[in-house]
N, C-alpha and C. Protein backbone atom coordinates (compact mmCIF):
# COMPACT_ATOMS: atom_id res chain seq x y z
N UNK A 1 21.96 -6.34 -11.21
CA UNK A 1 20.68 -5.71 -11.47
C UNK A 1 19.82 -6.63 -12.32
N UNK A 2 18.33 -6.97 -11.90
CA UNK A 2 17.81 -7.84 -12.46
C UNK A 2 16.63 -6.87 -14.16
N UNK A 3 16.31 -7.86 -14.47
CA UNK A 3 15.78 -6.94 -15.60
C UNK A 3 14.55 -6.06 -15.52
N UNK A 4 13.81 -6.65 -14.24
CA UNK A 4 12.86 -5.74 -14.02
C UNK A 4 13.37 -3.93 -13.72
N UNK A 5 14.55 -4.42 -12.81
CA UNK A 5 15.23 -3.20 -11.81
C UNK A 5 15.71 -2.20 -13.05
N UNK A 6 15.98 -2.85 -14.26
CA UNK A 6 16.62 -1.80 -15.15
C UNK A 6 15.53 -1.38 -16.43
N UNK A 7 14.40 -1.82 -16.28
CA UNK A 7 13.54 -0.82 -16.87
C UNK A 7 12.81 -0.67 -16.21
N UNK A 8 12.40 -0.20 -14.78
CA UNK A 8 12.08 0.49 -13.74
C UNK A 8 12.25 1.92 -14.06
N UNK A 9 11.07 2.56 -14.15
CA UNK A 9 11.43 4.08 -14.16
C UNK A 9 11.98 4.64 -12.63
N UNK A 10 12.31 6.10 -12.61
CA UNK A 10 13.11 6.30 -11.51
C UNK A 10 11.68 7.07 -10.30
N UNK A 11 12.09 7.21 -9.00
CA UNK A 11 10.58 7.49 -8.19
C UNK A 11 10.16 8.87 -8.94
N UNK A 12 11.18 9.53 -9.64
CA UNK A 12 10.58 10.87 -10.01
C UNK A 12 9.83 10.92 -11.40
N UNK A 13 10.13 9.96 -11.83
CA UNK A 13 9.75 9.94 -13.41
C UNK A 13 8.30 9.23 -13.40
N UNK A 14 8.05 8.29 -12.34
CA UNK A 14 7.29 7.21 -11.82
C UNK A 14 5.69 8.63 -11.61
N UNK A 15 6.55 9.45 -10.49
CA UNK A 15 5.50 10.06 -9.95
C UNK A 15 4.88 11.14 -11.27
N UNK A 16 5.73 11.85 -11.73
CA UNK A 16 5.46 12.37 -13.14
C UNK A 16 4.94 11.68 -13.38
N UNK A 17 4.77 10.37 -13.99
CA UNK A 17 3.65 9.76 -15.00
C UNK A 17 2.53 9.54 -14.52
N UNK A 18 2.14 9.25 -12.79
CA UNK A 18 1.14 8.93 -11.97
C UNK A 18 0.16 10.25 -12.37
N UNK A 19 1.03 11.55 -11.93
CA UNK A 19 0.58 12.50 -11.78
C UNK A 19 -0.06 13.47 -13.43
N UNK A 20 0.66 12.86 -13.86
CA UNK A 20 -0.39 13.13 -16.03
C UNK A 20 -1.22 11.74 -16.30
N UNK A 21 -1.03 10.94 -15.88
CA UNK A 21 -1.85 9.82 -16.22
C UNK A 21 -3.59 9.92 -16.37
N UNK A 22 -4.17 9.88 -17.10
CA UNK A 22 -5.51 9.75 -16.84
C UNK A 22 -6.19 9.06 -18.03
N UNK A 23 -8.15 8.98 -17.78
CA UNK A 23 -8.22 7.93 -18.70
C UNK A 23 -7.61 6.35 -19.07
N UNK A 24 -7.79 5.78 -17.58
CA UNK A 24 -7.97 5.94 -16.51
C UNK A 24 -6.79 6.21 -15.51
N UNK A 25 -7.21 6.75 -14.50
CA UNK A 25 -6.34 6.91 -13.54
C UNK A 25 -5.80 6.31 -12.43
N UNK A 26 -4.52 6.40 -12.39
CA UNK A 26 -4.32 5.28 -11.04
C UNK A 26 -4.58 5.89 -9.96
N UNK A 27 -5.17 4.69 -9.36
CA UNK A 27 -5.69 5.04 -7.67
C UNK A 27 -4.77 5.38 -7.09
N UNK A 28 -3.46 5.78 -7.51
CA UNK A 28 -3.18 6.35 -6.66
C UNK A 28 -1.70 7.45 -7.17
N UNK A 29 -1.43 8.90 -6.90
CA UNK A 29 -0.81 9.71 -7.23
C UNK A 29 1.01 10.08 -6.51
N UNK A 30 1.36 9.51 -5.50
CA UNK A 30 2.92 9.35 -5.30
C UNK A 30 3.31 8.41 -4.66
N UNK A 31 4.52 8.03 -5.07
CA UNK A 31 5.34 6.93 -4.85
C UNK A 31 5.39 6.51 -3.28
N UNK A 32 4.40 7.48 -2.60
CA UNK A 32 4.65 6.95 -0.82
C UNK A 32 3.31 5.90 -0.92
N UNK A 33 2.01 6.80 -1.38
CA UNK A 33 0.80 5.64 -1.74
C UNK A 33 1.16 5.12 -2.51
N UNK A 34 1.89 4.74 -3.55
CA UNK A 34 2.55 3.51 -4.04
C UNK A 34 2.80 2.56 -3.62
N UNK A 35 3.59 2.87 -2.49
CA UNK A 35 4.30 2.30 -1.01
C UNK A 35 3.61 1.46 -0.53
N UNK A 36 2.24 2.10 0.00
CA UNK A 36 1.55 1.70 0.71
C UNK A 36 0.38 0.64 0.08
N UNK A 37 0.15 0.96 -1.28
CA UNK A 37 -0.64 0.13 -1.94
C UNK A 37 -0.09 -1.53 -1.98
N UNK A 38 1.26 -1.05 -1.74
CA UNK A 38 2.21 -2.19 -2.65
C UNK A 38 2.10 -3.45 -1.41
N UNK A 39 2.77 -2.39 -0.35
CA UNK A 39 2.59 -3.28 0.90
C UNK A 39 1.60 -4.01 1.26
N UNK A 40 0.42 -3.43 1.01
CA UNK A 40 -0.80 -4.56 1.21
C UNK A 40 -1.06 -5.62 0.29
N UNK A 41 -1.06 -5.37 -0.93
CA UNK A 41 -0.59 -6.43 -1.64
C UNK A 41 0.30 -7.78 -1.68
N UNK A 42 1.26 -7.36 -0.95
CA UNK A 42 2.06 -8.15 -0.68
C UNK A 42 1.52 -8.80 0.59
N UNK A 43 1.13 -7.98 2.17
CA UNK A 43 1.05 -8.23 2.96
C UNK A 43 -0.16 -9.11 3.13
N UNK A 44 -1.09 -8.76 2.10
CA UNK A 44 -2.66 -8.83 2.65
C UNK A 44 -3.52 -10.47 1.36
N UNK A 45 -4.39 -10.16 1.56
CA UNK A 45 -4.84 -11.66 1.09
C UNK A 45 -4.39 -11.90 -0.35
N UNK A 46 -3.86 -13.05 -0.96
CA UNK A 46 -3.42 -13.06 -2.51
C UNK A 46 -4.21 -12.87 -3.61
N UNK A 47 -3.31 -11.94 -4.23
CA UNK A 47 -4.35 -12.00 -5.89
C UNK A 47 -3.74 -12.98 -6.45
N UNK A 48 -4.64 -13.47 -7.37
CA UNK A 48 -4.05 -14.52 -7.93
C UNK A 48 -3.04 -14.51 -9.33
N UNK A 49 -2.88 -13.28 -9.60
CA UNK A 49 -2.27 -12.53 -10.85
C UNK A 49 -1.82 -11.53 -10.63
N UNK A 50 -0.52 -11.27 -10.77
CA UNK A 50 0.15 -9.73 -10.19
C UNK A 50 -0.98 -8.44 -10.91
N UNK A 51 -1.22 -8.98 -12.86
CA UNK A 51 -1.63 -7.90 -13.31
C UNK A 51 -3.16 -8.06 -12.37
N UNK A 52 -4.12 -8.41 -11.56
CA UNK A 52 -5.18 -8.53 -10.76
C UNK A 52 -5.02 -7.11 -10.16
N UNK A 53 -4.11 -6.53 -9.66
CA UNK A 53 -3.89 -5.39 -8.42
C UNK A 53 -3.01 -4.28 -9.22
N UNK A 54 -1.81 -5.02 -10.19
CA UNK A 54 -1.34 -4.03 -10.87
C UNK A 54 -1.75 -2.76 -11.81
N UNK A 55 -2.36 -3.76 -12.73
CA UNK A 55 -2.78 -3.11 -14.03
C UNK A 55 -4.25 -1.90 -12.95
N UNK A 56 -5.01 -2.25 -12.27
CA UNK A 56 -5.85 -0.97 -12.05
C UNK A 56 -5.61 -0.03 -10.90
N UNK A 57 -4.56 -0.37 -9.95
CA UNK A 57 -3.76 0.22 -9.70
C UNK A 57 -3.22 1.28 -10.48
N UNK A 58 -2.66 1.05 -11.64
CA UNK A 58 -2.09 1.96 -12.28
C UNK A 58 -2.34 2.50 -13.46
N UNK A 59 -3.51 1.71 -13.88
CA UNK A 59 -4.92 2.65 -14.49
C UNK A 59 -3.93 1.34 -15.83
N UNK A 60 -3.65 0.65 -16.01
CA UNK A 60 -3.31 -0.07 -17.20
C UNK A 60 -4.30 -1.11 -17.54
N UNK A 61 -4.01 -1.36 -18.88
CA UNK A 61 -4.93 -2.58 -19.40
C UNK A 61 -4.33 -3.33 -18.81
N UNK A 62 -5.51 -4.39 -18.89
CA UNK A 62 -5.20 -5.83 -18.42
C UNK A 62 -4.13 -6.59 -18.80
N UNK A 63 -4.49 -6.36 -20.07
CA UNK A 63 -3.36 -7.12 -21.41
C UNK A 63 -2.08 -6.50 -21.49
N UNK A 64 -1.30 -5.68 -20.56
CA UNK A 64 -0.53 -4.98 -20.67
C UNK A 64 0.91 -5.30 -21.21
N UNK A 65 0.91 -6.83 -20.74
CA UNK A 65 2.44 -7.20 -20.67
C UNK A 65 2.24 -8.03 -22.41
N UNK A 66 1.10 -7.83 -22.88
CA UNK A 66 1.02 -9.03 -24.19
C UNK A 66 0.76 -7.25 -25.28
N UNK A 67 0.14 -6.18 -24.82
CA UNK A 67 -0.21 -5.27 -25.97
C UNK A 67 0.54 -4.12 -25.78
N UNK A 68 1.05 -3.43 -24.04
CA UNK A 68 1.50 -2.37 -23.96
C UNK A 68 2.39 -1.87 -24.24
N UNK A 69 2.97 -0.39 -24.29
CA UNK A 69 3.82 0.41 -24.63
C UNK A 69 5.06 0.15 -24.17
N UNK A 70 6.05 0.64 -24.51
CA UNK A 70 7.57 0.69 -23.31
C UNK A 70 7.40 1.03 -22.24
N UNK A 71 6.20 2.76 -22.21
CA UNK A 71 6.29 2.89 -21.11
C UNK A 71 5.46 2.19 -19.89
N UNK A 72 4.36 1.59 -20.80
CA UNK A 72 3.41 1.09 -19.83
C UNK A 72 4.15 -0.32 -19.26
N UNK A 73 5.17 -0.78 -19.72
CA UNK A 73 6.20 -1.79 -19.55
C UNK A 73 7.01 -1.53 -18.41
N UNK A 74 6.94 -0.04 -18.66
CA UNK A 74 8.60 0.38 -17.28
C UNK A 74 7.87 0.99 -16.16
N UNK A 75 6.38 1.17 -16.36
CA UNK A 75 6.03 1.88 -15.21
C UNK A 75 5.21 -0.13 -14.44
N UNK A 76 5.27 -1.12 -15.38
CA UNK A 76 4.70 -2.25 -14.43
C UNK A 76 5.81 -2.31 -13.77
N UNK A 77 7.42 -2.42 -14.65
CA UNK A 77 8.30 -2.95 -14.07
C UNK A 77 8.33 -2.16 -12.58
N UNK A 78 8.24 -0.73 -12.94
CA UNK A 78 8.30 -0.22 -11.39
C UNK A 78 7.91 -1.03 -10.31
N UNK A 79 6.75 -1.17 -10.43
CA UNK A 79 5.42 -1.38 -9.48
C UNK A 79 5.96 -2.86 -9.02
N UNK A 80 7.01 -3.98 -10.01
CA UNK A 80 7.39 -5.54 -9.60
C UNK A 80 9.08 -5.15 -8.66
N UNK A 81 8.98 -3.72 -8.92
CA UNK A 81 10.50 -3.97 -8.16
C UNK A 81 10.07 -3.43 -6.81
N UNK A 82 9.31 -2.42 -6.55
CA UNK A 82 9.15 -2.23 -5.28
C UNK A 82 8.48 -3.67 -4.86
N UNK A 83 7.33 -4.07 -5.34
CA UNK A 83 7.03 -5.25 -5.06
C UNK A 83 8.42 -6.44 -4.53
N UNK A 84 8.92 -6.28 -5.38
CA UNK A 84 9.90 -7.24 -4.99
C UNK A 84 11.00 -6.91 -3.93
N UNK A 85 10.57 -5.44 -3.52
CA UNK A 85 11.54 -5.02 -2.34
C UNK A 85 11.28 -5.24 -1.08
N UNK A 86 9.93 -5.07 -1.18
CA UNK A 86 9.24 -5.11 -0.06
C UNK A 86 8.77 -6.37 0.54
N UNK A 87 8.49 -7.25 -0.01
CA UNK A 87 8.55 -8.92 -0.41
C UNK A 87 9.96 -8.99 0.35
N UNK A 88 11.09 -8.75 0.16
CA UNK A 88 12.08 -9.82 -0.01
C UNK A 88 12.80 -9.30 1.33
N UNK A 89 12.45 -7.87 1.48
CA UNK A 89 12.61 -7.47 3.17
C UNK A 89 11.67 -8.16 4.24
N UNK A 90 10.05 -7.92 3.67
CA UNK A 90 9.52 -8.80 5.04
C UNK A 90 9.78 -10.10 4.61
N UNK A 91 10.38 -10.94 4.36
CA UNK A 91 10.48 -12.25 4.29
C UNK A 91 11.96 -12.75 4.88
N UNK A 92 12.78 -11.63 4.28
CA UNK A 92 14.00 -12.30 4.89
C UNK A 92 14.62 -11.37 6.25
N UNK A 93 14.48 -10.17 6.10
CA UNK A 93 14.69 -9.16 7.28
C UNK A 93 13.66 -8.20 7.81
N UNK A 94 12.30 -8.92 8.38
CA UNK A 94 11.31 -8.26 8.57
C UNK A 94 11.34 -6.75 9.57
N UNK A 95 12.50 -7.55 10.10
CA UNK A 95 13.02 -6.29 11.28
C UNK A 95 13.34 -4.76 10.66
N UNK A 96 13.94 -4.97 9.12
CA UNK A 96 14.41 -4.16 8.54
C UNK A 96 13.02 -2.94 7.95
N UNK A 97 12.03 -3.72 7.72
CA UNK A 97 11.50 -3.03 7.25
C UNK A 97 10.73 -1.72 7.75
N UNK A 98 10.63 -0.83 6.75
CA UNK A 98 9.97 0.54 6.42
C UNK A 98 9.36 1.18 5.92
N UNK A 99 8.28 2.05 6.24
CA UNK A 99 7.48 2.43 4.92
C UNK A 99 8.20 3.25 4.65
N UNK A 100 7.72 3.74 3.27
CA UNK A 100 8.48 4.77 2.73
C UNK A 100 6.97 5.72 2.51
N UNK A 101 6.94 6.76 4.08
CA UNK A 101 6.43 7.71 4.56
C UNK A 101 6.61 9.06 3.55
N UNK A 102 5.89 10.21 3.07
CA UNK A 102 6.26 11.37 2.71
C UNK A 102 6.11 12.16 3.59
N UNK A 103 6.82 13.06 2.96
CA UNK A 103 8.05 14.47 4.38
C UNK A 103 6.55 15.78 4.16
N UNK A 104 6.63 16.26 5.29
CA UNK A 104 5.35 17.31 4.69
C UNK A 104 6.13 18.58 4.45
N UNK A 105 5.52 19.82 3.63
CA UNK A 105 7.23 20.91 3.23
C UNK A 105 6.92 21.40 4.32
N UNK A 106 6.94 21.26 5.30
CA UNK A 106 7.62 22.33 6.63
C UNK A 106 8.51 21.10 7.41
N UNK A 107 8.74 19.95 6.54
CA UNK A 107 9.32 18.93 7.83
C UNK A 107 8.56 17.89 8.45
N UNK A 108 8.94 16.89 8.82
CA UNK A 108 8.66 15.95 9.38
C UNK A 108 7.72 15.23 8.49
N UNK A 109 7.35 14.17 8.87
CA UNK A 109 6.80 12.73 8.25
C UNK A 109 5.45 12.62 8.10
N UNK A 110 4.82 12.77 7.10
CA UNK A 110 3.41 12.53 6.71
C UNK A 110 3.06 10.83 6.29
N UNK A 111 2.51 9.94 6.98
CA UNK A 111 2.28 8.80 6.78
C UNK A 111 0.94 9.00 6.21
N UNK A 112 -0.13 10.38 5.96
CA UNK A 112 -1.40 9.81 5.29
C UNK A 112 -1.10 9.12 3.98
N UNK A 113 -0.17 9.79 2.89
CA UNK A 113 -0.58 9.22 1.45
C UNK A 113 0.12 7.97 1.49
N UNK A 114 1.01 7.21 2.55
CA UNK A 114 0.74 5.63 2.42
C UNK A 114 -0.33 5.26 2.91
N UNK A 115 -0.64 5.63 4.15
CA UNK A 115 -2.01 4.42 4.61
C UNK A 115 -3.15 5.09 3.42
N UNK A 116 -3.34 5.69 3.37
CA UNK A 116 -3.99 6.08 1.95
C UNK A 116 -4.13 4.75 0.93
N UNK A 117 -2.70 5.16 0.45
CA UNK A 117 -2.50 3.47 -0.18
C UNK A 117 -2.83 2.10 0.12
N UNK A 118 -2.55 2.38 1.09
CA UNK A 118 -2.41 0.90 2.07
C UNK A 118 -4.38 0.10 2.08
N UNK A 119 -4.88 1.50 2.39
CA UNK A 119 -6.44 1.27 2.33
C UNK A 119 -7.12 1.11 1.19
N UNK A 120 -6.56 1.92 -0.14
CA UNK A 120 -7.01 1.41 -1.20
C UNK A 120 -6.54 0.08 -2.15
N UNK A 121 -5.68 -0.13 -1.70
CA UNK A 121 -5.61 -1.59 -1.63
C UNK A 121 -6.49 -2.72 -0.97
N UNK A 122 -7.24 -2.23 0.21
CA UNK A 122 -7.55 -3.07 0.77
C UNK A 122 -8.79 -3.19 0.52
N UNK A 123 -9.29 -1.92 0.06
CA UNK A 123 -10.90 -1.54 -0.81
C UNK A 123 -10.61 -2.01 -2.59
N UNK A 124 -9.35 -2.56 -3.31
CA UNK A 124 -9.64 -3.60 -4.14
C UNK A 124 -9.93 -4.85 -3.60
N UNK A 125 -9.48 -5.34 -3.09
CA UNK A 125 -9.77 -6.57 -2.16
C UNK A 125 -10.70 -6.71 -0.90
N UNK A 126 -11.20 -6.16 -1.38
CA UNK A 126 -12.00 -5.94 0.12
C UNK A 126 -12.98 -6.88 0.80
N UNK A 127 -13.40 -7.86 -0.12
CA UNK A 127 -14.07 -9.33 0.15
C UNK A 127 -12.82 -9.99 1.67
N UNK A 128 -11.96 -10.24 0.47
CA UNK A 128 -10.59 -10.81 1.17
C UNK A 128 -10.43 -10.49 2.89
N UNK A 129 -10.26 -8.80 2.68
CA UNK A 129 -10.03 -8.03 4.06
C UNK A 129 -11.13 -7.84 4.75
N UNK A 130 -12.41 -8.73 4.69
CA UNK A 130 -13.18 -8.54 5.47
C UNK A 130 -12.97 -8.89 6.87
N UNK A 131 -12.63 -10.10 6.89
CA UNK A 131 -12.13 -10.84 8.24
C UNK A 131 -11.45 -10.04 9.06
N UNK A 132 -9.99 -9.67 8.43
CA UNK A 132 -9.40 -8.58 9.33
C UNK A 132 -9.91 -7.02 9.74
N UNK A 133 -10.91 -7.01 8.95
CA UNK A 133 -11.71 -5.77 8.93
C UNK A 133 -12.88 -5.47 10.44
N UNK A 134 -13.09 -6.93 10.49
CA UNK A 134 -14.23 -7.35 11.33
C UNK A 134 -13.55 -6.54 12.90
N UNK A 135 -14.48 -5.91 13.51
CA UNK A 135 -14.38 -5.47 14.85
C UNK A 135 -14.07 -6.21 15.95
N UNK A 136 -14.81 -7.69 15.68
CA UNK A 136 -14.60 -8.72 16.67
C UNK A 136 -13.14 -9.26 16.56
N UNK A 137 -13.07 -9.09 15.25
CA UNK A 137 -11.74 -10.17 15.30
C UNK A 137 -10.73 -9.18 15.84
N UNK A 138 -10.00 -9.98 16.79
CA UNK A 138 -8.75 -10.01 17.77
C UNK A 138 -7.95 -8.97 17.20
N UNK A 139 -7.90 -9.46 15.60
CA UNK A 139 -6.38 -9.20 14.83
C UNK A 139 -6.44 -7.70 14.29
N UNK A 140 -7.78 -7.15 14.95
CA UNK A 140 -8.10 -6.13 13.59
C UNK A 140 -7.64 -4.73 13.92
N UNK A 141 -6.93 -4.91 15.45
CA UNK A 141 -6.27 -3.82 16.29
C UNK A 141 -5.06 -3.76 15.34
N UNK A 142 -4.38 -4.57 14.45
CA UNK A 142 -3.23 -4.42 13.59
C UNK A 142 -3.21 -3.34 12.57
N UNK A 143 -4.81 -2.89 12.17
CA UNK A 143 -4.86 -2.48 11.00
C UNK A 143 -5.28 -0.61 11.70
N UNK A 144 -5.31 -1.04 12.97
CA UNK A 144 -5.59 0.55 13.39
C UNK A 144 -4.47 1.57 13.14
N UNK A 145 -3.25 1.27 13.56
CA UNK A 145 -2.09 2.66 13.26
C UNK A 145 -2.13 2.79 11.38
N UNK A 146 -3.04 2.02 10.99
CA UNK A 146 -2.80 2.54 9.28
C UNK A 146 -4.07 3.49 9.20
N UNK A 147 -5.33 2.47 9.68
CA UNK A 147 -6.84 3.25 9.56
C UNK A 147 -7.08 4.58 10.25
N UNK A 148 -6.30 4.73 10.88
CA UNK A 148 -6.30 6.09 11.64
C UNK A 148 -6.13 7.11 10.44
N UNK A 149 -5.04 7.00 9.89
CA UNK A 149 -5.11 8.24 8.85
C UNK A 149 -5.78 8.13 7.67
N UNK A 150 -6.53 7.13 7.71
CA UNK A 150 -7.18 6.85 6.43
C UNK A 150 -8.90 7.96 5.93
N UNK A 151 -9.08 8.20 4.99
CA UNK A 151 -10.90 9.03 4.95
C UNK A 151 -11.01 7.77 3.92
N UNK A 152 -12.64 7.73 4.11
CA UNK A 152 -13.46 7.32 3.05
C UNK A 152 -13.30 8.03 1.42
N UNK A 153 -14.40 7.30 0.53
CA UNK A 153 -14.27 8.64 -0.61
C UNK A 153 -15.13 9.39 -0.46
N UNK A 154 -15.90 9.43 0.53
CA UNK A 154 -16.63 10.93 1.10
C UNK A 154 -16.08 12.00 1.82
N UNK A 155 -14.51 11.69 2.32
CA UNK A 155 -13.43 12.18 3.27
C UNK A 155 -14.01 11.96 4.26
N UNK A 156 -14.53 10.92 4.68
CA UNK A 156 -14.62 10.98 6.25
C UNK A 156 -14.05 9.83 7.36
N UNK A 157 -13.46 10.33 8.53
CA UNK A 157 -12.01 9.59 8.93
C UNK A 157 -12.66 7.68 9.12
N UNK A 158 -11.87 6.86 8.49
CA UNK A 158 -12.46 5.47 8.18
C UNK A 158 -13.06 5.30 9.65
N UNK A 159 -12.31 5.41 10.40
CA UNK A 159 -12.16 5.13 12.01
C UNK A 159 -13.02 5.37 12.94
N UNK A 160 -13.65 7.17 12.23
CA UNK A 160 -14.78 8.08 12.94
C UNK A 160 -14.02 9.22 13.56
N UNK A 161 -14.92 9.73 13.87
CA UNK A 161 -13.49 10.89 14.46
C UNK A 161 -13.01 11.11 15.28
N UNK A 162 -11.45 11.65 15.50
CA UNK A 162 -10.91 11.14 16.50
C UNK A 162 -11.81 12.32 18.02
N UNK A 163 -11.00 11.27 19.19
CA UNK A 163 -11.59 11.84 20.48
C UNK A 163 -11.13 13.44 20.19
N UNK A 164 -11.91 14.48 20.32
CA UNK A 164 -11.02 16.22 20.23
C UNK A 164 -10.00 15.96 21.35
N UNK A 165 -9.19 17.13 21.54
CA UNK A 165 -8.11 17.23 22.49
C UNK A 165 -6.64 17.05 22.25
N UNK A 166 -5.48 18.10 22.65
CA UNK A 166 -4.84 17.91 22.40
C UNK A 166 -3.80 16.91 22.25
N UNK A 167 -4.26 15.66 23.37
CA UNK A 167 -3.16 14.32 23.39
C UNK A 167 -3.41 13.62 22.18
N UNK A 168 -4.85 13.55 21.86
CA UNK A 168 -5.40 12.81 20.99
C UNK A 168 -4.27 13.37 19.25
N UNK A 169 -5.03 14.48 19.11
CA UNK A 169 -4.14 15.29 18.15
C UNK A 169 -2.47 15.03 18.15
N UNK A 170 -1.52 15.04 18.83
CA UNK A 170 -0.34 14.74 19.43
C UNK A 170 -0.09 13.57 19.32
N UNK A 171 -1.18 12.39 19.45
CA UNK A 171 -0.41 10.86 19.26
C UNK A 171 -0.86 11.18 17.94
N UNK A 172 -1.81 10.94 16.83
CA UNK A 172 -1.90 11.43 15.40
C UNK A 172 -0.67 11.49 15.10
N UNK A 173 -0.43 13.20 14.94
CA UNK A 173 0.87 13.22 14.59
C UNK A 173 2.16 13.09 14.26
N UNK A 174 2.57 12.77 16.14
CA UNK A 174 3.85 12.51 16.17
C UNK A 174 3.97 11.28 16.93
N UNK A 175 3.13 10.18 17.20
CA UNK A 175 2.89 8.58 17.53
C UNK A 175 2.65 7.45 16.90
N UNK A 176 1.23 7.81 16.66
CA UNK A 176 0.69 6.30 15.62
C UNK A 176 0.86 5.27 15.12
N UNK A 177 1.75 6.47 13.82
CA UNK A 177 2.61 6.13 12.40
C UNK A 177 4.14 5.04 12.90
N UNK A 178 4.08 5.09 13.92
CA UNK A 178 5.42 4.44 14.77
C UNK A 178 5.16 3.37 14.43
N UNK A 179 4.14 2.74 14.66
CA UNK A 179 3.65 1.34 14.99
C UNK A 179 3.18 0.67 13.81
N UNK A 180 3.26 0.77 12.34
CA UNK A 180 3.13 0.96 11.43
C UNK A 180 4.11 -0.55 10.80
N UNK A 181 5.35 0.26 11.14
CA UNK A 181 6.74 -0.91 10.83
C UNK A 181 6.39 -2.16 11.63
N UNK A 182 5.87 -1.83 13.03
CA UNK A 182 5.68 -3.27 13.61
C UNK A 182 4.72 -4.21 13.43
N UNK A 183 3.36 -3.39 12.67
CA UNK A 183 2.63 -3.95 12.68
C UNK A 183 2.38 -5.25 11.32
N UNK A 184 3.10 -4.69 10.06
CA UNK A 184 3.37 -5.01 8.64
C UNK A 184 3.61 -6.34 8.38
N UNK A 185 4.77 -6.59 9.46
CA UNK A 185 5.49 -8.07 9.64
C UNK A 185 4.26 -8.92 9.93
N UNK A 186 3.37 -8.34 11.15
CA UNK A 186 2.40 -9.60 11.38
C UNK A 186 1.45 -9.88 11.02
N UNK A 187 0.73 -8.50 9.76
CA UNK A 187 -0.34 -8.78 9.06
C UNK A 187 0.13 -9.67 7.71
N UNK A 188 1.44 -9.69 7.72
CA UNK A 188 1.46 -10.67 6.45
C UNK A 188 1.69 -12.02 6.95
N UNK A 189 2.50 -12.33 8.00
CA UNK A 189 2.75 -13.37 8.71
C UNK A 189 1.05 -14.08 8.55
N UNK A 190 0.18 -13.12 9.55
CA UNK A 190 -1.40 -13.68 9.64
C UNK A 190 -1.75 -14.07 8.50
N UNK A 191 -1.51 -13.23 7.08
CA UNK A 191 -2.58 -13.76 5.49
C UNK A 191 -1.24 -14.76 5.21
N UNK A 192 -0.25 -14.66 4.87
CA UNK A 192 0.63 -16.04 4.64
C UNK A 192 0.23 -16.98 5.24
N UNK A 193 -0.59 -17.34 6.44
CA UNK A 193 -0.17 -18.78 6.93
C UNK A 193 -1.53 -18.94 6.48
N UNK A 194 -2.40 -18.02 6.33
CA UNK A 194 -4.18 -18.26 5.91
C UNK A 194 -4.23 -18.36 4.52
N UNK A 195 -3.08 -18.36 3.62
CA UNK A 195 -3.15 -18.03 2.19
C UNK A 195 -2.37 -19.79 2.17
N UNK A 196 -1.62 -20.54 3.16
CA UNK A 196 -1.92 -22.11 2.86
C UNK A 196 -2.82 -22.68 3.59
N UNK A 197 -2.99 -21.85 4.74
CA UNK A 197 -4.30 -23.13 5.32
C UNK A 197 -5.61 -23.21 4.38
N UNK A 198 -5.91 -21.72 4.03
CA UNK A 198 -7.22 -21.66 3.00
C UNK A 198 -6.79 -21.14 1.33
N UNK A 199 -6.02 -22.01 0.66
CA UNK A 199 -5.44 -21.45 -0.85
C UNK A 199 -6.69 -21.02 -1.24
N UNK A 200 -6.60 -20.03 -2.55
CA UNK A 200 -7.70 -19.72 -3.30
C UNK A 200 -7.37 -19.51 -5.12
């Protein structure tokens, strides 16, 4: 166990603190948009400073690791171990990887509050993710099984709304989110090889 991993709070203690946190607040409230924040981070164009994405992410000072608390210590460490999980799966067993989706209480798999994440990540960076953002570009069909479940902060669906009808409704649901795992591997593959051709 490395030292981050052992003052890592646990996902329940994590989400408890997300969920009292305020002044300021982190963008984001459970450990699945955690998930999803994290992944783009990792996946998507580089910050140049972990605390860059961390600290307002999780509503912390900047100065966190030179002024903060224990806890504001164990809730970064959190945030470097999933980081470092998710990192060290798409890099060495990309095949392996997974989001870590929330269950809705009647059952089955709710992927909004990661791509949730996933998007507000991409709206800190969002200079960065313009390119892949762009309509023209080729690549930007990658970012659709996330943008689908995504709203604005006006709630309105990033995407537009979907076609009515029941198939439409039906892939939503119980489709989309599939394509999610496959897609992860190659949006980081794409900003890794653009993060040496164009360093910043």
């Amino acid at each position: 166990m490395s030292a981050i991993d052992g003052m890592a709070l646990s996902d329940e203690a994590l989400e408890a603190w997300m969920a009292a946190k305020t002044n300021p607040r982190p963008l984001v409230r459970t450990v699945s948009a955690l998930d999803g924040f994290v992944t783009a981070a990792v996946t998507g164009p580089r910050f140049a400073d972990p605390q860059d994405w961390i600290c307002p992410l999780m509503g912390l000072p900047r100065d966190v690791l030179a002024k903060g608390s224990a806890t504001d210590h164990a809730v970064f460490a959190s945030v470097a171990k999933i980081h470092n999980r998710i990192n060290e799966t798409l890099f060495d067993r990309p095949h392996d990887y997974a989001p870590r989706f929330a269950t809705k209480p009647s059952g089955g798999i709710d992927p909004r509050p990661w791509c949730q994440g996933f998007y507000a990540a991409i709206n800190l960076n969002i200079k960065r993710w313009k390119r892949l953002l762009d309509l023209k570009n080729p690549n930007h069909g990658l970012l659709l099984p996330i943008l689908i479940y995504c709203v604005d902060k006006k709630g309105r669906p990033v995407l537009g709304k979907p076609r009515p009808g029941p198939e439409t409704a039906h892939f939503i649901e119980h489709e989309a989110y599939k394509d999610i795992a496959l897609v992860i591997p190659a949006v980081r593959e794409l900003h890794y090889v653009t993060r040496y051709d164009n360093p910043q």
